[in-house]
Every structure is written in C-alpha cells, then in structure tokens.
Protein backbone atom coordinates (compact mmCIF):
# COMPACT_ATOMS: atom_id res chain seq x y z
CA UNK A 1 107.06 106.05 105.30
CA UNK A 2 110.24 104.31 103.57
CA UNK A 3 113.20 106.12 103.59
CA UNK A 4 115.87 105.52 100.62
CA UNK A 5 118.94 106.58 101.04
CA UNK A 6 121.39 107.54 98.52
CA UNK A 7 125.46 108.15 98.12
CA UNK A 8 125.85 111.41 97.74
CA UNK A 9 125.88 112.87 94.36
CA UNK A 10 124.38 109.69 92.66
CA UNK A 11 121.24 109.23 91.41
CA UNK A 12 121.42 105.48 90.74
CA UNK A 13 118.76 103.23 92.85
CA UNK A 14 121.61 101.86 95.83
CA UNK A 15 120.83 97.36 96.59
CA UNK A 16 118.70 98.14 99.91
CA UNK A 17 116.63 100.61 98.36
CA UNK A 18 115.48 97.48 95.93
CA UNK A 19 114.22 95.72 99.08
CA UNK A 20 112.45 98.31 100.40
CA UNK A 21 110.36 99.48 97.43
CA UNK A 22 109.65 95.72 96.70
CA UNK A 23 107.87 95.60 99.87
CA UNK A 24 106.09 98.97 98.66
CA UNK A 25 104.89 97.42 95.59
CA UNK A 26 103.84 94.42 97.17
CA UNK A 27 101.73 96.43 99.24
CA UNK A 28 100.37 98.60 96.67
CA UNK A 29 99.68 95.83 94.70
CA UNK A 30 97.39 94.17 97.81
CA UNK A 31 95.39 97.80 97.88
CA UNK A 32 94.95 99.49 94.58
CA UNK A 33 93.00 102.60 97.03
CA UNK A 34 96.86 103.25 98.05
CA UNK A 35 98.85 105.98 96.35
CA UNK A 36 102.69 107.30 96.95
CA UNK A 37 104.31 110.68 97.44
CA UNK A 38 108.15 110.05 96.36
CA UNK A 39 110.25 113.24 98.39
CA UNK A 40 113.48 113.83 96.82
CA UNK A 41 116.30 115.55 98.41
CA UNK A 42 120.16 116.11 97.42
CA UNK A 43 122.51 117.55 99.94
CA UNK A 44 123.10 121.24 98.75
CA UNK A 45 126.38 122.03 100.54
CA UNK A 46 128.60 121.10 98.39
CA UNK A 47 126.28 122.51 95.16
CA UNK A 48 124.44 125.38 93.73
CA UNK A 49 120.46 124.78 94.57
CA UNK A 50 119.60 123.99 90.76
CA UNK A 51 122.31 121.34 91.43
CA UNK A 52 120.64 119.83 94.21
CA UNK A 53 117.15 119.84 93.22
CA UNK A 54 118.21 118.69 89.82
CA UNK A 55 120.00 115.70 91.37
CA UNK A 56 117.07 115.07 93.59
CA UNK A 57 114.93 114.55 90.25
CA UNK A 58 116.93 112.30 89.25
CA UNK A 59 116.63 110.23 92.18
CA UNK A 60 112.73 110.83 92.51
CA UNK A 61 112.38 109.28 88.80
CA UNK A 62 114.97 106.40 89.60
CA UNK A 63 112.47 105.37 91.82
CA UNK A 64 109.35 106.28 89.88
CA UNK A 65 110.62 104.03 87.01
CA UNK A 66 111.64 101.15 89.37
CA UNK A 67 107.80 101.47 90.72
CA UNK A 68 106.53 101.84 87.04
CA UNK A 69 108.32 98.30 85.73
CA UNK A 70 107.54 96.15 88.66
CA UNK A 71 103.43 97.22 87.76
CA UNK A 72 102.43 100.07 89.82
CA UNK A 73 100.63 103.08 87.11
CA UNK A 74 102.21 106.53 87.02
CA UNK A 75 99.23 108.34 88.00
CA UNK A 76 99.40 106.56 91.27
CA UNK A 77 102.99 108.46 92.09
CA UNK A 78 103.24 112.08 93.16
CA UNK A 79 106.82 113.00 93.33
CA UNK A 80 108.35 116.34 94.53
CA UNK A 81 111.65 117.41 93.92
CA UNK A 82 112.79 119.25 96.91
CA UNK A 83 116.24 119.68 96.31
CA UNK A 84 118.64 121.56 99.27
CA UNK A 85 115.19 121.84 101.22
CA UNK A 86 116.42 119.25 103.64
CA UNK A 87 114.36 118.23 106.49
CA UNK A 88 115.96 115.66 108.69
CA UNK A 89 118.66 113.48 107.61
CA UNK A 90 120.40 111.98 106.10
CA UNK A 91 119.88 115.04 103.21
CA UNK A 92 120.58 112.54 100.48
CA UNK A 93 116.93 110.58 100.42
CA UNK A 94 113.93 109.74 98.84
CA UNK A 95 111.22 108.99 101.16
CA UNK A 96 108.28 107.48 99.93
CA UNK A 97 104.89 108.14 101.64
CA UNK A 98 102.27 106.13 101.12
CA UNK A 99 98.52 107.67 101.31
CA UNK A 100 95.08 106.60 100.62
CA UNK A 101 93.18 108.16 97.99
C-alpha cells in the first residue's frame, strides 16, 4: 500500500505524492494482472460529512487522472470515496492498494 498524503482542505496532487505513484505506474506497467483500489479520505472535523467526502473525491480523481496520463486504463482503478470515515492517520490521504485480478 502507498499512502498519499494531502494538506488539508486541498485536493491538488502535493510533489512526493508524484514520486510515489510513479513508482506505482512503473509497477503496473511491469504486470498488467495488477489492479489499484485508490481510498480517499478528508478530515471531517472541521466540515459537514458531504464536505469531507466531497473533498476526498476530489483527491481520489487527482490521482486517478495522474494514473490515467502516465498510461495506466481506467478500468484498472477502483476508487472509493470515504470521506470523514477515517481509519488511521493522517485523515487527509489517499492510499492506494494494489491487488491482483
């Protein structure tokens, strides 16, 4: 699992979340079997929980378009927008699993 961490209240993909996923896609690219669950949370304390998940969209298709111009298909992406559901931390994320088929 890589997890992306974001300021909080920004959906914008942050510098070291670049680095990251271009290791994902370099591994994706090496094993087309491989597909990705994107989880996308937003910090709900300081919003209403339409906010958050909204927010957490965002971010889950920030990432999901990064993925789709450096090559890797959309049907290969699951993402989940989880909103103020926060497991862990920090509660501003996207982590991106990576399962076989």
């Amino acid at each position: 699992m890589v997890r992306l961490r974001f300021k909080g209240g920004q959906a914008k993909l942050p510098a070291p979340a670049v680095k990251q996923l271009d290791a994902v896609v370099a591994r994706l690219t090496k094993k087309i079997s491989l597909r990705l669950q994107l989880l996308a949370y937003a910090d709900g304390a300081t919003t209403s929980g339409s906010q958050a998940r909204r927010l957490s969209l965002s971010r889950a298709l920030a990432v999901r378009s990064y993925l789709i111009e450096k090559g890797i298909r959309s049907t290969r992406i699951d993402v989940r927008a989880l909103g103020n559901q926060v497991k862990g931390s920090p509660a501003d994320r996207v982590d991106v699993i990576i399962n076989n088929r």
